[in-house]
C-alpha atoms as a PDB file:
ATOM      1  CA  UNK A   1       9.806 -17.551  -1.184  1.00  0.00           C
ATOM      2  CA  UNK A   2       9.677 -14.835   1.213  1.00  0.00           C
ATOM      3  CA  UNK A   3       6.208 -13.086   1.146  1.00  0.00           C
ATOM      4  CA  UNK A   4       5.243  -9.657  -0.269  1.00  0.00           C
ATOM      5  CA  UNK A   5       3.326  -7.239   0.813  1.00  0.00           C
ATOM      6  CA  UNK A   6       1.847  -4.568  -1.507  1.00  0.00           C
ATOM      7  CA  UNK A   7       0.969  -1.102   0.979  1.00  0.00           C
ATOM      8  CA  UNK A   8      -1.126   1.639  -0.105  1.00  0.00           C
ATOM      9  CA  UNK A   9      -0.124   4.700   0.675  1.00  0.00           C
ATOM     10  CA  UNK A  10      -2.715   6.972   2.027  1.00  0.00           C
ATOM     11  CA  UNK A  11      -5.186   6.454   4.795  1.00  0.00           C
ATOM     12  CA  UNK A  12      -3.276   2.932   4.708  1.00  0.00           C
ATOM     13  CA  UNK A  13       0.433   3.516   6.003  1.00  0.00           C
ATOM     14  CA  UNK A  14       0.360   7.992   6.014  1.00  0.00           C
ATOM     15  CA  UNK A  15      -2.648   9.598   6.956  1.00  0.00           C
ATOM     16  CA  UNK A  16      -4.218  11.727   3.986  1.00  0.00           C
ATOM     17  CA  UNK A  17      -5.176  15.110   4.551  1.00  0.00           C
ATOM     18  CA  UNK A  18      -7.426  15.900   1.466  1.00  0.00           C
ATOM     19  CA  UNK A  19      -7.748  19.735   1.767  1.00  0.00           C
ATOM     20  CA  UNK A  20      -3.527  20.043   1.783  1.00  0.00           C
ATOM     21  CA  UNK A  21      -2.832  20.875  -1.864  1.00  0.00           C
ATOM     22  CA  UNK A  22       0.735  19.497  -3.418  1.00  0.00           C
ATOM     23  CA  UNK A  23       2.533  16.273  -2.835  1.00  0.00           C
ATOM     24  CA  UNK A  24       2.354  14.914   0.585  1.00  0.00           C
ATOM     25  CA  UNK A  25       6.608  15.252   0.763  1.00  0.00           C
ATOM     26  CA  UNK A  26       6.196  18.865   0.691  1.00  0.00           C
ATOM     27  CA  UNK A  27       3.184  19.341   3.407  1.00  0.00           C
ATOM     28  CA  UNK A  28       3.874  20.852   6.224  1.00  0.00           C
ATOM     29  CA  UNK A  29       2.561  18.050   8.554  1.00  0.00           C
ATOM     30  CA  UNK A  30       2.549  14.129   7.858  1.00  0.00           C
ATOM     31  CA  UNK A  31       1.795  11.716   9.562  1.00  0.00           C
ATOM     32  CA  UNK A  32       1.752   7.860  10.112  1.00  0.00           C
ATOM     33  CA  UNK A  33      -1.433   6.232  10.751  1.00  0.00           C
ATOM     34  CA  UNK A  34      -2.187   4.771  13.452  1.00  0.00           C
ATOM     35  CA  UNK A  35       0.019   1.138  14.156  1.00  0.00           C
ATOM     36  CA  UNK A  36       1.862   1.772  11.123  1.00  0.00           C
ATOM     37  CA  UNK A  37       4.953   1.801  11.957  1.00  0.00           C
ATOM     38  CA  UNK A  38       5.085  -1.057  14.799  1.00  0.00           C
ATOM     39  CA  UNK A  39       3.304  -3.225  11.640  1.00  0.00           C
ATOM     40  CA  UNK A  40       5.748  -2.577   9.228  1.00  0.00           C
ATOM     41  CA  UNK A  41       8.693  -3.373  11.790  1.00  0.00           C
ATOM     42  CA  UNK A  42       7.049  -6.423  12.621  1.00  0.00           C
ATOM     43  CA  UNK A  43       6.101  -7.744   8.871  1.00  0.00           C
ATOM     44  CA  UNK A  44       9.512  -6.471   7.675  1.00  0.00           C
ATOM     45  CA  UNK A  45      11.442  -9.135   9.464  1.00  0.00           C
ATOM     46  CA  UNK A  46       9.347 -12.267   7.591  1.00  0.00           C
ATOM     47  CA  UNK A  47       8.062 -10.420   4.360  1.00  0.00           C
ATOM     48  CA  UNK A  48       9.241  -7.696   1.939  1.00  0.00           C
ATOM     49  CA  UNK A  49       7.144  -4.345   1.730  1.00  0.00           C
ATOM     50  CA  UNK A  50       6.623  -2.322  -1.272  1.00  0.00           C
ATOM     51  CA  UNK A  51       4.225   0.721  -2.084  1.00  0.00           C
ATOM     52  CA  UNK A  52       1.827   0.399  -4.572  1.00  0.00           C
ATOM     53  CA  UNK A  53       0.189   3.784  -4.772  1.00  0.00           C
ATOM     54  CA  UNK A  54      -1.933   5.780  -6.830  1.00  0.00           C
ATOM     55  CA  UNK A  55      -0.003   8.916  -6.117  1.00  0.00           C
ATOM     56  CA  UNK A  56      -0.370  10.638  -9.666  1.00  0.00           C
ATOM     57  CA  UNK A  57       1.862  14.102  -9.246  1.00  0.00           C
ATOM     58  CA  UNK A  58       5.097  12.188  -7.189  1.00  0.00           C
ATOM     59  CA  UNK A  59       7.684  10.493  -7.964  1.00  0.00           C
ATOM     60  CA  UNK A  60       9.077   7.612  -6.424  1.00  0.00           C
ATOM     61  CA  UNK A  61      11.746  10.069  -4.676  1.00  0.00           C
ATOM     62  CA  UNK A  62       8.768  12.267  -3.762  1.00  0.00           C
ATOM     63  CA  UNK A  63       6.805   9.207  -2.432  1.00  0.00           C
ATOM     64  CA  UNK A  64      10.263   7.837  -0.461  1.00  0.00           C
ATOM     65  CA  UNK A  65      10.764  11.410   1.268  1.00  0.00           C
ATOM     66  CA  UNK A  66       7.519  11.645   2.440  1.00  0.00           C
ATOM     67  CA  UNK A  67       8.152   7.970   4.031  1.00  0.00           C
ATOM     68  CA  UNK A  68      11.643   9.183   5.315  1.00  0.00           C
ATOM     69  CA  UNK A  69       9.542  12.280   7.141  1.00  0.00           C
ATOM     70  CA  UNK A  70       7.237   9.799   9.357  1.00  0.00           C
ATOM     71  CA  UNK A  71      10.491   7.333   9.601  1.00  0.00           C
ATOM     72  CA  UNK A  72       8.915   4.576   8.134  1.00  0.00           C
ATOM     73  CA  UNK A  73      11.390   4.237   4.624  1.00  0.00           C
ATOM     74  CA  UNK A  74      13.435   1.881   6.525  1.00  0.00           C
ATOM     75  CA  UNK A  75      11.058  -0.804   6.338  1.00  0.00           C
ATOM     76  CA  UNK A  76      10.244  -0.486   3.209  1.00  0.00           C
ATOM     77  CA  UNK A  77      11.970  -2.272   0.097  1.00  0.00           C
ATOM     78  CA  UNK A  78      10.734   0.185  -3.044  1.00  0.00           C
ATOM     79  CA  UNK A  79       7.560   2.105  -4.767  1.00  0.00           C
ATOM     80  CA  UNK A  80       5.315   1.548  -7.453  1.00  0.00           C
ATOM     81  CA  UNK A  81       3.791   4.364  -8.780  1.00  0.00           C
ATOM     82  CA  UNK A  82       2.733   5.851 -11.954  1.00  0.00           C
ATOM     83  CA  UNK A  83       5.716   7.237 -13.030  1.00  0.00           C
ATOM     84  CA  UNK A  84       7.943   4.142 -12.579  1.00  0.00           C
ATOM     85  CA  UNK A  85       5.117   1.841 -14.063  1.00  0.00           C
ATOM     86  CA  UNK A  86       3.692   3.744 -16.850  1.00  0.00           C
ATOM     87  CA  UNK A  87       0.487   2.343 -15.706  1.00  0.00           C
ATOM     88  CA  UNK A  88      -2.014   4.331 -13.153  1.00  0.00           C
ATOM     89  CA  UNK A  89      -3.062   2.695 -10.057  1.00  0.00           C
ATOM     90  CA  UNK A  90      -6.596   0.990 -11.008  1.00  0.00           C
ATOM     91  CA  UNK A  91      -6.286   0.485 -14.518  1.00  0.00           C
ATOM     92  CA  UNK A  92      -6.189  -3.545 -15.361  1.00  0.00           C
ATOM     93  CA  UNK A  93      -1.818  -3.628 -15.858  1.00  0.00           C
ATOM     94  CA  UNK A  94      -0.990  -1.701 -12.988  1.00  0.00           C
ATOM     95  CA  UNK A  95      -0.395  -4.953 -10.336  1.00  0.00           C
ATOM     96  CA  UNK A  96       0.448  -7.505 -12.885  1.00  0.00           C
ATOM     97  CA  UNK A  97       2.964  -4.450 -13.832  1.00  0.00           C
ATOM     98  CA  UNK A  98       4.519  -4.897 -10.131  1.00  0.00           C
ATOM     99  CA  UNK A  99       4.129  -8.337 -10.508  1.00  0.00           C
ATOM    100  CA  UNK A 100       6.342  -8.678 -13.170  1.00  0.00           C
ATOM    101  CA  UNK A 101       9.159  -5.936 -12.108  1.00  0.00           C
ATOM    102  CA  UNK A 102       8.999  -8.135  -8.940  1.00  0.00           C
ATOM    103  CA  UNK A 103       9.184 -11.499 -10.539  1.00  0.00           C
ATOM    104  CA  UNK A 104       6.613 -12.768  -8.142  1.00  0.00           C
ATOM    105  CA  UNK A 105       4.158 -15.695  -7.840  1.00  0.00           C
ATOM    106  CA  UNK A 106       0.760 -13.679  -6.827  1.00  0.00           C
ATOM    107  CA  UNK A 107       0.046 -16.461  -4.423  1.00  0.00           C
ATOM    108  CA  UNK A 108       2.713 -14.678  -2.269  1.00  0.00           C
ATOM    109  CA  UNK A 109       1.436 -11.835  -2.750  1.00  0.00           C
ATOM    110  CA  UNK A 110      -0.516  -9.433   0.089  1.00  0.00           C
ATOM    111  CA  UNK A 111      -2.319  -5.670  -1.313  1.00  0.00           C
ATOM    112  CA  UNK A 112      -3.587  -3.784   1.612  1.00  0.00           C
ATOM    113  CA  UNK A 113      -5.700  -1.027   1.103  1.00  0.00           C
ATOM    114  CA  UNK A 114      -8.200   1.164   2.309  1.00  0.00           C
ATOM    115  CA  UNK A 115     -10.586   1.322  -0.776  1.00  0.00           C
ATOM    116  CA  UNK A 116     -12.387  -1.363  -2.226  1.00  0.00           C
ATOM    117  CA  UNK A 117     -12.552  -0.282  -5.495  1.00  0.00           C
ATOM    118  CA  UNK A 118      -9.169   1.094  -6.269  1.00  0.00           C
ATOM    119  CA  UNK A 119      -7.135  -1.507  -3.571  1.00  0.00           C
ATOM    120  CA  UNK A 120      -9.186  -4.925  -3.214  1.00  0.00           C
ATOM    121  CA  UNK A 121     -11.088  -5.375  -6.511  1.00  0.00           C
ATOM    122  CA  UNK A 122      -7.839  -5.074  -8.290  1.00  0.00           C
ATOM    123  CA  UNK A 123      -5.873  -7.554  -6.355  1.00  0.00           C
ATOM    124  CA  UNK A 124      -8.866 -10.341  -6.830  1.00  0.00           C
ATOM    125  CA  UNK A 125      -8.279  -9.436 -10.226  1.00  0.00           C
ATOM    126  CA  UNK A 126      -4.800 -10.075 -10.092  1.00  0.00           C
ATOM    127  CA  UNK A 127      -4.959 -13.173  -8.166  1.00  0.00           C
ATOM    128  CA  UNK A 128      -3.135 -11.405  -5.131  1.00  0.00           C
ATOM    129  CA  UNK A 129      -4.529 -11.869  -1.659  1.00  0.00           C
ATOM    130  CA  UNK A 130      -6.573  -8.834  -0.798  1.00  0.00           C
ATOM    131  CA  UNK A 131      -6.542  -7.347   2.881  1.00  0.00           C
ATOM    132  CA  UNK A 132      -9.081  -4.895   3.559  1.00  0.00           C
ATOM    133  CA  UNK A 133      -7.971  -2.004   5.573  1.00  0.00           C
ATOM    134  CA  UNK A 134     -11.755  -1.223   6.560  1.00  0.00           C
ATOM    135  CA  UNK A 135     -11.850   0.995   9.592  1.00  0.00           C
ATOM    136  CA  UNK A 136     -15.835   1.350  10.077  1.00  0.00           C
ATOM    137  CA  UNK A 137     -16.252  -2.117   8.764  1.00  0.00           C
ATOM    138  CA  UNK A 138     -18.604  -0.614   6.517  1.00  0.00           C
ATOM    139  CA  UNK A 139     -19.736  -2.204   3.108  1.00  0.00           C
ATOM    140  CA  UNK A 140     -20.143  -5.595   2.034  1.00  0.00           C
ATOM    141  CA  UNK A 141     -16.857  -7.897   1.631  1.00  0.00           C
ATOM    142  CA  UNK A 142     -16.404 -10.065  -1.168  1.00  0.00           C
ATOM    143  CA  UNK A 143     -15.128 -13.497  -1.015  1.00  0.00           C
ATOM    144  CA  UNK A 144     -11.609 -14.357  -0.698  1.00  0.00           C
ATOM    145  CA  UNK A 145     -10.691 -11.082   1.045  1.00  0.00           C
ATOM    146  CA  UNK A 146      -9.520 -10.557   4.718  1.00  0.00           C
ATOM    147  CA  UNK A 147     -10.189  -7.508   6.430  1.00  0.00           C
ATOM    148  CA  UNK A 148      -8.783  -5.562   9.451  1.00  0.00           C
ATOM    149  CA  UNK A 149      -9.856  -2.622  11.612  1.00  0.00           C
ATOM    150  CA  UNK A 150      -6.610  -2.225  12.596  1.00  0.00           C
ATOM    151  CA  UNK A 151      -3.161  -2.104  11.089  1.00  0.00           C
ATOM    152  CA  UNK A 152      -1.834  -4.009  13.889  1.00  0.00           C
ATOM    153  CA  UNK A 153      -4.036  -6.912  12.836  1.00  0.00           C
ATOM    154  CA  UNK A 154      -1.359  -8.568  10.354  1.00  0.00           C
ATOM    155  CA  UNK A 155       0.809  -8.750  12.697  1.00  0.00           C
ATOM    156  CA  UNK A 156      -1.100 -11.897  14.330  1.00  0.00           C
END
């Protein structure tokens, strides 16, 4: 079984600019973050990529443009949000929710996220294989869970 990897969406793979108002599709600049894109090329040839966002005002359409602006759709396979799931990102069905749609085994499963709370905690709790996407390297890590500085980092 070919792995999968659960992204976040911002501050993981587009950069989140809190004081722009709206959905990120329809600002006026977005932007990758850093390593992004040379990751997901990379990971994309062994592994399938999916979104797994807490994004509560898009769609997956909206979520899939704003991936299309920053040219980094092509990489990835489709998006879990809210309004595809039923279930918000953080409440206790929302990755055993992708689990399911995917028909995966969560030992094959990757979530990386910037947030401990809303990205890592979850995926413990869902037996998936938390990366932390911890830029400061700030905060104490549980156990089990890998993190990186960079995104380029899971490409080693």
């Amino acid at each position: 079984m070919r792995d999968i990897y659960l992204f976040d969406w911002g501050d993981t793979l587009m950069v989140d600019f809190p004081d722009v108002p709206g959905k990120m599709c329809d600002w006026e600049t977005v932007e990758a973050v850093d390593g992004a894109l040379e990751t997901l090329c990379h990971l994309s040839k062994s592994a399938s990529i999916y979104i797994a966002t807490g994004a509560a005002d898009s769609s997956e359409a909206d979520i899939q443009l704003a991936f299309e602006r920053v040219g980094l759709d092509r990489y990835i396979t489709s998006y879990f949000c809210r309004a595809n799931l039923g279930f918000a990102k953080g409440e206790p069905d929302f990755l055993p929710a992708i689990l399911d749609k995917l028909s995966a085994d969560e030992s094959h499963v990757f979530m990386v996220g910037d947030r401990l709370v809303k990205d890592v905690e979850p995926a413990l709790n869902a037996g998936i294989k938390p990366i932390w996407f911890n830029r400061k390297l700030d905060g104490s890590v549980p156990k089990g869970v890998k993190v990186i500085k960079h995104l380029a980092e899971l490409c080693t």
